[in-house]
C-alpha atoms as a PDB file:
ATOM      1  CA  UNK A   1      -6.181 -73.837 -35.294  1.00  0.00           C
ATOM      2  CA  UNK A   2      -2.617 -72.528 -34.409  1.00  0.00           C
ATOM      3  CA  UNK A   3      -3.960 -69.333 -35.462  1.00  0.00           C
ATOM      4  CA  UNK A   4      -6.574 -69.601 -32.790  1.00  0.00           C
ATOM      5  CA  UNK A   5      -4.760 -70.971 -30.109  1.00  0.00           C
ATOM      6  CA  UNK A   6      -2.469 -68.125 -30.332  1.00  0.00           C
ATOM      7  CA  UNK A   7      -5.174 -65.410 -30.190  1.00  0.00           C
ATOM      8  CA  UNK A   8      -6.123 -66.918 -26.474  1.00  0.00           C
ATOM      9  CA  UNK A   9      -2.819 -67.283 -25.129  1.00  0.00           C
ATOM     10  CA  UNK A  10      -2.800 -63.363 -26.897  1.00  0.00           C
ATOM     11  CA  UNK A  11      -5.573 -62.748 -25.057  1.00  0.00           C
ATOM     12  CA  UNK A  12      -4.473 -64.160 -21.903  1.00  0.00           C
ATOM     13  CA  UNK A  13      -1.461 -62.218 -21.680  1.00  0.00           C
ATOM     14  CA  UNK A  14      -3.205 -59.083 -22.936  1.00  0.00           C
ATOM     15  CA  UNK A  15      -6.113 -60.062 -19.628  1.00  0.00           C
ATOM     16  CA  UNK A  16      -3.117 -60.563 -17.231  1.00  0.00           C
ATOM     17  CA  UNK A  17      -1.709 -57.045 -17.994  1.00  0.00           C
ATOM     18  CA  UNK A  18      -4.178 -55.253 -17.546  1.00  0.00           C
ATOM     19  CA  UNK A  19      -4.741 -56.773 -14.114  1.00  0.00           C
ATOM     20  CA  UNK A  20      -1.040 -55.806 -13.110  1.00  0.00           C
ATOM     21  CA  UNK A  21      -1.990 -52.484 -14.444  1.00  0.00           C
ATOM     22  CA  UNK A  22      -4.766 -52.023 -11.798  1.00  0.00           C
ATOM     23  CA  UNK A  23      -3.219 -53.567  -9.329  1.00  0.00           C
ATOM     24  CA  UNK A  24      -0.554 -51.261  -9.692  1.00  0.00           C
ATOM     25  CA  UNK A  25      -2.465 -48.211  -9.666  1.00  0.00           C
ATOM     26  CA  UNK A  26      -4.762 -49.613  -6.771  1.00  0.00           C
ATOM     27  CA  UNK A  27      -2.354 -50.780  -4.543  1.00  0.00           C
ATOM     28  CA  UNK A  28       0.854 -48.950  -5.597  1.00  0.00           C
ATOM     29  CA  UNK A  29       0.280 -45.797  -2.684  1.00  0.00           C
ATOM     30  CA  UNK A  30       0.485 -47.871   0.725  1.00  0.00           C
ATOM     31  CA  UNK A  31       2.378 -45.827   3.013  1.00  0.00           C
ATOM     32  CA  UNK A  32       5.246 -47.567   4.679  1.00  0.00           C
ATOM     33  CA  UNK A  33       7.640 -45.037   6.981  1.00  0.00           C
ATOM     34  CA  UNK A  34      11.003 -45.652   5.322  1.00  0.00           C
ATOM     35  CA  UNK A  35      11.956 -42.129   5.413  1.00  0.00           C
ATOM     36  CA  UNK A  36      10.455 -41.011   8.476  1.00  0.00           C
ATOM     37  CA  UNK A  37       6.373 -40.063   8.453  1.00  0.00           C
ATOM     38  CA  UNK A  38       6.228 -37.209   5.510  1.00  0.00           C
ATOM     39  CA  UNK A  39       3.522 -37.755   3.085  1.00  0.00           C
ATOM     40  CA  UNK A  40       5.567 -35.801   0.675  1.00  0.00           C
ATOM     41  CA  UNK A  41       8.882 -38.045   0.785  1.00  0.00           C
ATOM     42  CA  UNK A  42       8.940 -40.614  -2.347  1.00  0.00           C
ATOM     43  CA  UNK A  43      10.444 -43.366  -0.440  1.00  0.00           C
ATOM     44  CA  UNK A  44       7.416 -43.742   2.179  1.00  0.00           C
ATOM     45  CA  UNK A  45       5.264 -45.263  -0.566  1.00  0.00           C
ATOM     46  CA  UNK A  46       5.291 -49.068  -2.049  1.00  0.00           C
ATOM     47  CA  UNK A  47       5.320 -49.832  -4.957  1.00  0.00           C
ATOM     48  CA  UNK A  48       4.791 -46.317  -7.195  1.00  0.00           C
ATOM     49  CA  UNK A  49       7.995 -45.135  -5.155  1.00  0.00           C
ATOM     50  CA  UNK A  50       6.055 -41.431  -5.174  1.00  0.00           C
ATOM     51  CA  UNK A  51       3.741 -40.026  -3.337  1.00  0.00           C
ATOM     52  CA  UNK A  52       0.023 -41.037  -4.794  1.00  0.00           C
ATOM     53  CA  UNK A  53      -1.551 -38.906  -7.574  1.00  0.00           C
ATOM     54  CA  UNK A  54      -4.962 -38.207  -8.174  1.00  0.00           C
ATOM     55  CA  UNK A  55      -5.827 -41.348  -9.639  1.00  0.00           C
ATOM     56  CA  UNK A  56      -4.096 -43.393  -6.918  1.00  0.00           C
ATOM     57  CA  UNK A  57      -5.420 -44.752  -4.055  1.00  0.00           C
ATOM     58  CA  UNK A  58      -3.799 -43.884  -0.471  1.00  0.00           C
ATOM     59  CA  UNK A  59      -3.665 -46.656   2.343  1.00  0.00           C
ATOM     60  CA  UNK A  60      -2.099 -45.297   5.552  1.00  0.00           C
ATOM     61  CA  UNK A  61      -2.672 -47.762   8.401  1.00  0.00           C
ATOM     62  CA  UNK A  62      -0.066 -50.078  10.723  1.00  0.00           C
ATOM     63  CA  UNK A  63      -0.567 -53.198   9.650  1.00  0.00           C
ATOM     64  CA  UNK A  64       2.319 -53.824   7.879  1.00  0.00           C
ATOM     65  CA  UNK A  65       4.616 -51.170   7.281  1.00  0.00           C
ATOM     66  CA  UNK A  66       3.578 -47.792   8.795  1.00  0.00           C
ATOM     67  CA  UNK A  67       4.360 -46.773  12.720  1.00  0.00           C
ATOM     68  CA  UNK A  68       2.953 -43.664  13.978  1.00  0.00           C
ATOM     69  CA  UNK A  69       1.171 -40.768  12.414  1.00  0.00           C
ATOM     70  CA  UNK A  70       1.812 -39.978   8.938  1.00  0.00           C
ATOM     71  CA  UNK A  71       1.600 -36.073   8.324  1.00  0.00           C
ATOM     72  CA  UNK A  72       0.852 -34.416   4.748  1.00  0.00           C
ATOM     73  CA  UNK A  73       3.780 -31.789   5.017  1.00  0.00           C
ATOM     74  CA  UNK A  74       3.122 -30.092   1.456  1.00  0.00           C
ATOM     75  CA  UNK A  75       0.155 -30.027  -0.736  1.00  0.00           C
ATOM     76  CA  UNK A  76      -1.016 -33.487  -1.549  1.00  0.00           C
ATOM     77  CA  UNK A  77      -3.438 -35.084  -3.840  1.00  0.00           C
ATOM     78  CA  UNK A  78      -5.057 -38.840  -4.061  1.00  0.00           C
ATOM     79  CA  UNK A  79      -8.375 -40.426  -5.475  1.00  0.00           C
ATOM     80  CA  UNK A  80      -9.301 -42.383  -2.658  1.00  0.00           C
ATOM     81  CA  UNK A  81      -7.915 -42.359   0.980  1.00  0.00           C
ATOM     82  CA  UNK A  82      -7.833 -44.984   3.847  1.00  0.00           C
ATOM     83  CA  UNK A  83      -6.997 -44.455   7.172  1.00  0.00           C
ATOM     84  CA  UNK A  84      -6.963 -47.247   9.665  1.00  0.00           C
ATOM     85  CA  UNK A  85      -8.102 -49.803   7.305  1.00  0.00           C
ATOM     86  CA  UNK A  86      -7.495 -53.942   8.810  1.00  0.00           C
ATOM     87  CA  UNK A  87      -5.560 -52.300  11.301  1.00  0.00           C
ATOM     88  CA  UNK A  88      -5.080 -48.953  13.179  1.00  0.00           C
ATOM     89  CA  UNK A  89      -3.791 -45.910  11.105  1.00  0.00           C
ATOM     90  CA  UNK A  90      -3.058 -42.052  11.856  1.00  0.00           C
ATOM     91  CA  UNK A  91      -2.877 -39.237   9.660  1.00  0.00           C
ATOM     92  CA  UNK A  92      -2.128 -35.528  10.243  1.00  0.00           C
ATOM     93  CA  UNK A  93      -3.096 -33.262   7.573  1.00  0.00           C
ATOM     94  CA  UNK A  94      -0.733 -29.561   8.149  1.00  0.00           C
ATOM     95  CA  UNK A  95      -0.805 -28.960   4.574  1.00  0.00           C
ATOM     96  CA  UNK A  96      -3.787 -29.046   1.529  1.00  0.00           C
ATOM     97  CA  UNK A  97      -4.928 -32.575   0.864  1.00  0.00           C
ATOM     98  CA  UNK A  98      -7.126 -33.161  -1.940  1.00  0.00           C
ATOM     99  CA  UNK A  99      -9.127 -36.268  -2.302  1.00  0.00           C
ATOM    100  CA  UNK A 100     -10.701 -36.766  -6.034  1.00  0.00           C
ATOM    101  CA  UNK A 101     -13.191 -39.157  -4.719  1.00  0.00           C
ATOM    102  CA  UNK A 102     -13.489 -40.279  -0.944  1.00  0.00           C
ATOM    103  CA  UNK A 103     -11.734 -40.383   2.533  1.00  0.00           C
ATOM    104  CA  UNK A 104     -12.617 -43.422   4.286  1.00  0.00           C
ATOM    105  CA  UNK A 105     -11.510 -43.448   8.266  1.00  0.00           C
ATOM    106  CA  UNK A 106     -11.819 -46.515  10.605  1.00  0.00           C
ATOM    107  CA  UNK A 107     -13.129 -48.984   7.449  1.00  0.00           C
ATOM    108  CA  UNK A 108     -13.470 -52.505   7.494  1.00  0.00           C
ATOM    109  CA  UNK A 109     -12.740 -54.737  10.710  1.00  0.00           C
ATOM    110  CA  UNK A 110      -9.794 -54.583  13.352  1.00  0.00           C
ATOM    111  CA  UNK A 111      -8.753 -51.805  12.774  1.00  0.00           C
ATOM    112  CA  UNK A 112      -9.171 -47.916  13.295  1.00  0.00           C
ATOM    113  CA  UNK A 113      -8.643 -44.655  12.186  1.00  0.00           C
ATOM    114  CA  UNK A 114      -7.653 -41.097  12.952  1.00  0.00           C
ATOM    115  CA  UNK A 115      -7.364 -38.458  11.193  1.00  0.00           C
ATOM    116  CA  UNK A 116      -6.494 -34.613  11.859  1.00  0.00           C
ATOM    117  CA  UNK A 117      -6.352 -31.778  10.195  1.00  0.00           C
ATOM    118  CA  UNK A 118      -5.568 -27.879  10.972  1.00  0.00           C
ATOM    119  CA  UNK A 119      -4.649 -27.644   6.980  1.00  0.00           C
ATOM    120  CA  UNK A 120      -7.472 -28.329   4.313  1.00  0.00           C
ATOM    121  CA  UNK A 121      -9.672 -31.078   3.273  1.00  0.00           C
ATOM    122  CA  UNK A 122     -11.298 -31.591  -0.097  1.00  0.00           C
ATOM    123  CA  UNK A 123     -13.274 -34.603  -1.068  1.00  0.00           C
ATOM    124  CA  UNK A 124     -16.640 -35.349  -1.944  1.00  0.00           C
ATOM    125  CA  UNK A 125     -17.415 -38.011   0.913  1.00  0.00           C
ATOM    126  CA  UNK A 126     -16.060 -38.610   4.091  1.00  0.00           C
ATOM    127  CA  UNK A 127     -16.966 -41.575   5.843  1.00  0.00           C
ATOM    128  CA  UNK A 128     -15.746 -41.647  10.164  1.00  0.00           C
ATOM    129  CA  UNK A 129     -16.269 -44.639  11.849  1.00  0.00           C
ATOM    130  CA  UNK A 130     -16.980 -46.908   8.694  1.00  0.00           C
ATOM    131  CA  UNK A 131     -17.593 -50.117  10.222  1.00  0.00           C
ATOM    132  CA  UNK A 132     -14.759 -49.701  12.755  1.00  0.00           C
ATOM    133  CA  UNK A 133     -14.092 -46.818  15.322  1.00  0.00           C
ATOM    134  CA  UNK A 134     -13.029 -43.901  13.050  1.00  0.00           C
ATOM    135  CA  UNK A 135     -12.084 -40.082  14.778  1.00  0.00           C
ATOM    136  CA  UNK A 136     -11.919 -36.638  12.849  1.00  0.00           C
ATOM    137  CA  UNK A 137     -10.377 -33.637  14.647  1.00  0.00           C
ATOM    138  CA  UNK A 138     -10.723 -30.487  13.186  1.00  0.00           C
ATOM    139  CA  UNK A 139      -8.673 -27.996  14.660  1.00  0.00           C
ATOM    140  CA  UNK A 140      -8.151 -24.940  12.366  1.00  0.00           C
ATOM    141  CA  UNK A 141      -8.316 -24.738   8.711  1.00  0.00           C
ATOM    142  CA  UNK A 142     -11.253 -25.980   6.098  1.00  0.00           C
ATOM    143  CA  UNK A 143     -12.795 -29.591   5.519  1.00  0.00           C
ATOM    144  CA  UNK A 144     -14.707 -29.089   1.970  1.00  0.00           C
ATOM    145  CA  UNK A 145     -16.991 -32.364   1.025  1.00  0.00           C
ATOM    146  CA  UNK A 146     -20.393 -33.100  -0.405  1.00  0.00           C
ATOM    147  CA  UNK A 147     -21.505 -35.117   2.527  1.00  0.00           C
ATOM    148  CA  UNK A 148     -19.901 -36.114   5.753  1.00  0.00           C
ATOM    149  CA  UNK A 149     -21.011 -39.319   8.083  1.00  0.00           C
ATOM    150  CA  UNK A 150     -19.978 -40.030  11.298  1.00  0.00           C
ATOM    151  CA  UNK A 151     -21.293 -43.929  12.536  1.00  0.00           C
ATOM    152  CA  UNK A 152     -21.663 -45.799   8.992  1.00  0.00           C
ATOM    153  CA  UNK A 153     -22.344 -49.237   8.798  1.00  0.00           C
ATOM    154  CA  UNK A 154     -22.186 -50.219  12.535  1.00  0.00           C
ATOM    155  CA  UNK A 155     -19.130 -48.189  13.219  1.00  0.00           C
ATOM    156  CA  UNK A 156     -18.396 -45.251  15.553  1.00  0.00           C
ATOM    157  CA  UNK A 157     -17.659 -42.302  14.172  1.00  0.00           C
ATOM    158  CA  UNK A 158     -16.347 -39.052  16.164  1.00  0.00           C
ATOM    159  CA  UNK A 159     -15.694 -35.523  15.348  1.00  0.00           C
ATOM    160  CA  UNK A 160     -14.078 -33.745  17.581  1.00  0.00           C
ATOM    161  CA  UNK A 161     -13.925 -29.986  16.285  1.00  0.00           C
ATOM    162  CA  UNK A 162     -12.632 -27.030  18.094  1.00  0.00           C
ATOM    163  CA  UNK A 163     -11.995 -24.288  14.785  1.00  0.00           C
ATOM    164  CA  UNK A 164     -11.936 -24.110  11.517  1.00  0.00           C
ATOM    165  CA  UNK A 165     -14.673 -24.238   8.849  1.00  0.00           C
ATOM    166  CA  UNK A 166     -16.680 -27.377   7.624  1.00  0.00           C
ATOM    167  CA  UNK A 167     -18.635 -26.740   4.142  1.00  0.00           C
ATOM    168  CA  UNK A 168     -20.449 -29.674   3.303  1.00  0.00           C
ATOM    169  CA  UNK A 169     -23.007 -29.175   0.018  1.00  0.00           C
ATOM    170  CA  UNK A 170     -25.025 -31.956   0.404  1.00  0.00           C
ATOM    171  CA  UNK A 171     -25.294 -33.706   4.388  1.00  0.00           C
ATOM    172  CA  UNK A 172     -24.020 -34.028   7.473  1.00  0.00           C
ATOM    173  CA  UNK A 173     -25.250 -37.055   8.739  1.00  0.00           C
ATOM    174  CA  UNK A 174     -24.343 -37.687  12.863  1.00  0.00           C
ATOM    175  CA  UNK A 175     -25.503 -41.925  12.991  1.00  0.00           C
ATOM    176  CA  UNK A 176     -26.005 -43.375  10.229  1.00  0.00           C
ATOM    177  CA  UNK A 177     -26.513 -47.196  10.427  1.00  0.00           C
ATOM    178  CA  UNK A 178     -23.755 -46.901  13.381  1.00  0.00           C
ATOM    179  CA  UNK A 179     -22.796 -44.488  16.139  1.00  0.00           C
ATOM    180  CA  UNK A 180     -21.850 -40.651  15.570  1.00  0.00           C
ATOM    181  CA  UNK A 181     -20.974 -38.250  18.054  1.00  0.00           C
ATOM    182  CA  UNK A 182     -19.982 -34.591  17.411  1.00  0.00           C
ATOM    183  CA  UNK A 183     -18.330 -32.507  19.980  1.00  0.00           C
ATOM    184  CA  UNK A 184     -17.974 -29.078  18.710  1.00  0.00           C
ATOM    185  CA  UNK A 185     -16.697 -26.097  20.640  1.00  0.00           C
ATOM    186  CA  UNK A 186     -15.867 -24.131  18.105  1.00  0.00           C
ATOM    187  CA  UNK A 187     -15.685 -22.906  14.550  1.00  0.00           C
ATOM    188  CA  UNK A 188     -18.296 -23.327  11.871  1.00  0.00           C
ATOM    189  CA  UNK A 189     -20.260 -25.952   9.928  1.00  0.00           C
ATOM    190  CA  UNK A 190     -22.644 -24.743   7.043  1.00  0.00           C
ATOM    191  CA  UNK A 191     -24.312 -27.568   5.138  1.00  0.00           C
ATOM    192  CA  UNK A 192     -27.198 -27.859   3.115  1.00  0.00           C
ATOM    193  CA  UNK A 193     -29.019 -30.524   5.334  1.00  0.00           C
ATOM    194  CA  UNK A 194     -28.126 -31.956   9.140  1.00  0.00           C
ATOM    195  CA  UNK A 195     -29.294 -35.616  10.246  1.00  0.00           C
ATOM    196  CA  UNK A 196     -28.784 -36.556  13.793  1.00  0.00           C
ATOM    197  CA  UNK A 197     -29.504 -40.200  13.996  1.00  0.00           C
ATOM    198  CA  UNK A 198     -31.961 -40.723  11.145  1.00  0.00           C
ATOM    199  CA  UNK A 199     -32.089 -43.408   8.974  1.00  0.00           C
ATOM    200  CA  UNK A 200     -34.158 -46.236   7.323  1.00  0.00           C
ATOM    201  CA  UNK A 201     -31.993 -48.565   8.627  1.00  0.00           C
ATOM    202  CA  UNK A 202     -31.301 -50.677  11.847  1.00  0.00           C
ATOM    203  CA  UNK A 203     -31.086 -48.628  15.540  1.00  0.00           C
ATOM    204  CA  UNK A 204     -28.887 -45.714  15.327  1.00  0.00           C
ATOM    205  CA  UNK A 205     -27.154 -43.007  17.737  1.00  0.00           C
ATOM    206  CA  UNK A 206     -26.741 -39.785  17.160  1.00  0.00           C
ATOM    207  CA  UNK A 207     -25.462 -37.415  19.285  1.00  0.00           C
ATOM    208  CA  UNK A 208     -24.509 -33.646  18.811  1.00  0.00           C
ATOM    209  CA  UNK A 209     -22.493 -31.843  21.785  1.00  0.00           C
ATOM    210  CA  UNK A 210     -22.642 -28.155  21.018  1.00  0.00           C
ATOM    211  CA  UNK A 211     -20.553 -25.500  23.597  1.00  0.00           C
ATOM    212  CA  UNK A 212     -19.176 -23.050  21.054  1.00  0.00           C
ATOM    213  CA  UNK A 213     -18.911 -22.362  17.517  1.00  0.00           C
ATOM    214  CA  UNK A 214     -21.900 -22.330  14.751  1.00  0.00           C
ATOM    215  CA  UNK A 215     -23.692 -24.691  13.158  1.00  0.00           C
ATOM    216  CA  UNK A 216     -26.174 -23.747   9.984  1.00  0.00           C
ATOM    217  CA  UNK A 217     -28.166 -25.643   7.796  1.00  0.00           C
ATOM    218  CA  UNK A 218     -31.211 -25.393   5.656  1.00  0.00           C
ATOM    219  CA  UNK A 219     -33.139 -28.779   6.868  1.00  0.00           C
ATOM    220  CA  UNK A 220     -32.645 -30.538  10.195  1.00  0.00           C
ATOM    221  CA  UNK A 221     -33.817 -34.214  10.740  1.00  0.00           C
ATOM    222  CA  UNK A 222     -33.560 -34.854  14.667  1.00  0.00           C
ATOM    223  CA  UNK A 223     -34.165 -38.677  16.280  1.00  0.00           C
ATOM    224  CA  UNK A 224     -36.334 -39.263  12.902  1.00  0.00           C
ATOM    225  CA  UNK A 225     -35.578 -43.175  12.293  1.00  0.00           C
ATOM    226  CA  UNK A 226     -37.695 -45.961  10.808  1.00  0.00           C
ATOM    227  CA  UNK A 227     -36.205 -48.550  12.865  1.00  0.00           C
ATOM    228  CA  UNK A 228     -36.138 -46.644  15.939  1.00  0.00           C
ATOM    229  CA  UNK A 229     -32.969 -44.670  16.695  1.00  0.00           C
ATOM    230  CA  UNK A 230     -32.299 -41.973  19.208  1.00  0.00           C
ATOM    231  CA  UNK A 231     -30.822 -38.181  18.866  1.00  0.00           C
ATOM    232  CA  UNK A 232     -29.551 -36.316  21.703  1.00  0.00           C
ATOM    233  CA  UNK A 233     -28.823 -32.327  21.100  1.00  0.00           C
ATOM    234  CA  UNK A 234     -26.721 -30.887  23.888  1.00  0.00           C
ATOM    235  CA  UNK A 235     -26.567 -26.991  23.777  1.00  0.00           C
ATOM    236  CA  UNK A 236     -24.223 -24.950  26.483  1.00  0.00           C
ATOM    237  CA  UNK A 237     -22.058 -21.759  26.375  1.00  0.00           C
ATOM    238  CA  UNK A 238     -22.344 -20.359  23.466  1.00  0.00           C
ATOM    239  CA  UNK A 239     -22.901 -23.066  21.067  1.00  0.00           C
ATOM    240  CA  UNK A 240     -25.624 -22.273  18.646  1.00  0.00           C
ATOM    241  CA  UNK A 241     -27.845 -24.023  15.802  1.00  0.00           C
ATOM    242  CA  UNK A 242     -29.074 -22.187  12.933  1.00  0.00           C
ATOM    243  CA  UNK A 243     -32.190 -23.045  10.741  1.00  0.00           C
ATOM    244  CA  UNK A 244     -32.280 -21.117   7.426  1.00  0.00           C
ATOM    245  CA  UNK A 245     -35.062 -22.859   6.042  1.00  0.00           C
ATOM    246  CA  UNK A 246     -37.574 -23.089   9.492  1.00  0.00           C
ATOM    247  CA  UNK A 247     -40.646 -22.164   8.385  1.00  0.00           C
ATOM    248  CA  UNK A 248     -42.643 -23.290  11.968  1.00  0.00           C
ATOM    249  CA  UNK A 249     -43.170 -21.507  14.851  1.00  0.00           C
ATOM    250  CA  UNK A 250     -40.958 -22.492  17.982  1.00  0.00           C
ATOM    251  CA  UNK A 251     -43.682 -24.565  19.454  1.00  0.00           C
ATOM    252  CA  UNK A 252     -44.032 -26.663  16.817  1.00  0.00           C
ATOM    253  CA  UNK A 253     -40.329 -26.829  16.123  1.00  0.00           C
ATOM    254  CA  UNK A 254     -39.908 -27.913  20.252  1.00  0.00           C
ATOM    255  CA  UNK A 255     -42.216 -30.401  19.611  1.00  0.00           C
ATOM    256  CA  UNK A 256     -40.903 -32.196  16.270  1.00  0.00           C
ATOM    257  CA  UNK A 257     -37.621 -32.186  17.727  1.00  0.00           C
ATOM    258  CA  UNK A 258     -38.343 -33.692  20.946  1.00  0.00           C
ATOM    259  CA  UNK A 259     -38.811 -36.927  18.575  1.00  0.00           C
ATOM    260  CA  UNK A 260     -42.461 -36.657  17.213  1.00  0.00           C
ATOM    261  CA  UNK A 261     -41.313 -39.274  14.574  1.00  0.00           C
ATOM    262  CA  UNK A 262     -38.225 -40.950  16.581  1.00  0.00           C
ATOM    263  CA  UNK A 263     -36.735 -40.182  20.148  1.00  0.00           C
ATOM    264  CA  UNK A 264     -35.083 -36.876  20.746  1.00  0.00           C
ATOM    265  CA  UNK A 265     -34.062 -35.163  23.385  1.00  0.00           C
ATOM    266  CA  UNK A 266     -33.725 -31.386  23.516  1.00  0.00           C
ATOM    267  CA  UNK A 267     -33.075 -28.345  26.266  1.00  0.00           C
ATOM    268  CA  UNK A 268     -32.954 -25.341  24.594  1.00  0.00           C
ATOM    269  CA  UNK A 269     -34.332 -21.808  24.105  1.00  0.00           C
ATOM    270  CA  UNK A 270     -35.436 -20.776  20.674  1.00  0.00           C
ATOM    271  CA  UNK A 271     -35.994 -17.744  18.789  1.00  0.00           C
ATOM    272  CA  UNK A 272     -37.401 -17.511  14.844  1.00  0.00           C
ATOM    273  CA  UNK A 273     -36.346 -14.192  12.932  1.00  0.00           C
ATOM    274  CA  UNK A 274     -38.420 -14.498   9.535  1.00  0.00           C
ATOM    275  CA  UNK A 275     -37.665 -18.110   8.397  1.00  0.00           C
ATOM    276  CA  UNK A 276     -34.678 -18.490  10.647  1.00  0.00           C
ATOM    277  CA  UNK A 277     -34.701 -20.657  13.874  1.00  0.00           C
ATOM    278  CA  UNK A 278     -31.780 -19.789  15.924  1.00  0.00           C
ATOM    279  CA  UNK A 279     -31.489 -22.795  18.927  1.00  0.00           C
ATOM    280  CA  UNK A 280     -29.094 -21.805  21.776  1.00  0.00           C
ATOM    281  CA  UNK A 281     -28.339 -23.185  25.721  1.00  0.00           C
ATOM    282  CA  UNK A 282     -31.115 -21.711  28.131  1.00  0.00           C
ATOM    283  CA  UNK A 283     -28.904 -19.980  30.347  1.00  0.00           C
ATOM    284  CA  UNK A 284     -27.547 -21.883  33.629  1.00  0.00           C
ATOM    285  CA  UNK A 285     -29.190 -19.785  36.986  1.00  0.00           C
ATOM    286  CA  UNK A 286     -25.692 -18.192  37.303  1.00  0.00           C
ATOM    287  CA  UNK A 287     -25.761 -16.334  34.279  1.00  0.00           C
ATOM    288  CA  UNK A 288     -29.442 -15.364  34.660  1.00  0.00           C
ATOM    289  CA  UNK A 289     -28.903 -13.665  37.721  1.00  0.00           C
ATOM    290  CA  UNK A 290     -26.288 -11.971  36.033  1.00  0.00           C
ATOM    291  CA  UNK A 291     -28.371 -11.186  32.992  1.00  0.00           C
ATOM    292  CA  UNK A 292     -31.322 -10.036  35.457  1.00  0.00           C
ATOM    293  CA  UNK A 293     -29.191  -7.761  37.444  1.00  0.00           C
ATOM    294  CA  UNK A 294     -27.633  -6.019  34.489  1.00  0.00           C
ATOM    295  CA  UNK A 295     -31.274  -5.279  33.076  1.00  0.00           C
ATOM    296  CA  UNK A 296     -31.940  -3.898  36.492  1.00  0.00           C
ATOM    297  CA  UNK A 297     -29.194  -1.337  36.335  1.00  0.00           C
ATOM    298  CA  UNK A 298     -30.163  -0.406  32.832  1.00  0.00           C
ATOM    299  CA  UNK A 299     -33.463   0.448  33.960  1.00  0.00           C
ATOM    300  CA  UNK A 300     -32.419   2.454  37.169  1.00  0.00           C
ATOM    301  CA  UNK A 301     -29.562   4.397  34.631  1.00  0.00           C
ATOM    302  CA  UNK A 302     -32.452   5.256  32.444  1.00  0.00           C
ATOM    303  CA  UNK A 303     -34.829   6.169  34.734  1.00  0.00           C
END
C-alpha cells in the first residue's frame, strides 16, 4: 500500500512538473520594456530573461508590462507571435523575424494590434484582425507565409502596403469570417490563390484598394460567399491585377467578377495575353485625352 501511495504522490509531482515546464516555455517570452523597446535586449522578456527562441512563444501587447512599440533590432526568431493580444500591442520589425509557426495580430477581445515591417517576415500563417482590429504595414522588405488573412473571425484586418514583396504559397484571403481591407500602392504580392470576401461562413467584407504596385495570382475568388458577403475591387493609377491561370475570355471574366455567385463590384479594363488576364484602372478622361492626342501626333509624324 505504501508502495502505492508513493507512486501517486510520484506521479503527482512528476504531472506538476511537467506543467511548470510548459508553462515556462509558453509563457516565459512576454515582452515587458525594462531596457527600453529592443527585441534583442535579454532584460525586456519575463520569465526566460532572453529573447524567445524558436520554440517559444512571443506576447508583445500593453497590458501589463509593455509601453510603446517594440522593434526587432537584430535577427530574431519565435514559434508563435502575438501582437495586441487582451490589450493593444505594437511591433516594428527593422531586422529578420522568423516565426516557426504563426503571427497572430489584433487576437482575442479588447485589444489590438499593429505590426510593421520594412525588414523580413517568415511564418507560415498570418492572421490581421483576428477577432479584434489587427493592422499590417508593409513598407519595404519581404513578408514570406503560406497564407495570409486579413478580417478572421469577426475582426478587422488591414494591410496597408506601400513596397516590398509579399510571397504567400498557399492564400491570400481579404474577409474571411470578418472585415479585410487592403490598400496597396505599391510593391508586389505573388500568391498561389487570392479571395476577396469569400467564405462559407457568416457575411463578410472584402475590400481590395489597388493604385500602384502588382498583384499576381493563379486563381481569384471575387464576392463568392455562401452566406452572402460583398467584394469591392478598386483599380486607379497604375495598380494592376494579374491572372496566370485565366483561362476565360474578358467577357466572361467581367461578368463572374461582378458577383455572378456573390456581390462584386468592379471598374476596370481588361486584357488576356494567352492564359493571362491582366486587370488595370480604365483611364480617368484626363489621361485619355492625353493618350488620344499623343496617338494623333504619332500618326501625323508618320504620315
Amino acid at each position: 500500500m505504501k508502495t502505492k501511495e508513493c507512486m501517486k504522490k510520484l506521479s503527482v509531482v512528476l504531472c506538476v512538473l511537467v506543467m511548470v515546464a510548459v508553462c515556462s516555455s509558453t509563457f516565459g517570452s512576454t515582452f515587458q520594456s525594462n531596457d527600453g523597446h529592443n527585441w534583442s535586449k535579454a532584460a525586456n522578456w519575463v520569465w526566460g530573461n532572453a529573447p524567445p527562441t524558436s520554440s517559444d512563444d512571443a506576447v508583445v501587447n500593453n497590458q501589463y508590462w509593455t509601453s510603446g512599440t517594440v522593434i526587432v533590432d537584430a535577427p530574431a526568431v519565435c514559434h508563435d507571435l502575438y501582437v495586441g493580444n487582451w490589450a493593444s500591442g505594437s511591433l516594428d520589425v527593422q531586422s529578420s523575424l522568423t516565426v516557426s509557426n504563426d503571427v497572430h495580430i489584433g487576437i482575442f477581445t479588447n485589444g489590438s494590434g499593429t505590426v510593421s515591417s520594412s525588414g523580413s517576415i517568415t511564418a507560415s500563417h498570418i492572421y490581421v484582425g483576428q477577432g479584434d482590429p489587427g493592422i499590417l504595414n508593409i513598407s519595404a522588405g519581404s513578408v514570406g507565409v503560406t497564407e495570409l488573412y486579413l478580417g478572421v473571425g469577426g475582426g478587422s484586418g488591414v494591410l496597408n502596403m506601400s513596397g516590398g514583396a509579399i510571397t504567400a504559397t498557399g492564400l491570400v484571403h481579404i474577409g474571411n469570417d470578418g472585415t479585410g481591407t487592403a490598400t496597396v500602392s505599391g510593391g508586389t504580392i505573388t500568391t498561389a490563390s487570392l479571395w476577396l470576401s469569400s467564405t462559407s461562413g457568416t457575411s463578410t467584407t472584402g475590400n481590395l484598394d489597388l493604385s500602384g504596385g502588382v498583384i499576381t495570382t493563379d486563381y481569384f475568388n471575387f464576392g463568392q460567399n455562401f452566406g452572402g458577403g460583398t467584394g469591392t475591387l478598386t483599380l486607379s493609377a497604375t495598380g494592376k491585377l494579374v491572372i496566370t491561370n485565366a483561362n476565360m475570355t474578358p467577357e466572361a471574366w467581367k461578368e463572374y467578377l461582378n458577383g455572378q455567385m456573390g456581390t462584386g463590384i468592379l471598374n476596370a479594363q481588361m486584357n488576356v495575353v494567352g492564359n493571362t488576364l491582366e486587370i488595370t484602372a480604365i483611364p480617368e478622361p484626363a489621361t485619355m485625352v492625353i493618350l488620344g492626342l499623343g496617338g494623333l501626333l504619332a500618326i501625323r509624324r508618320k504620315k
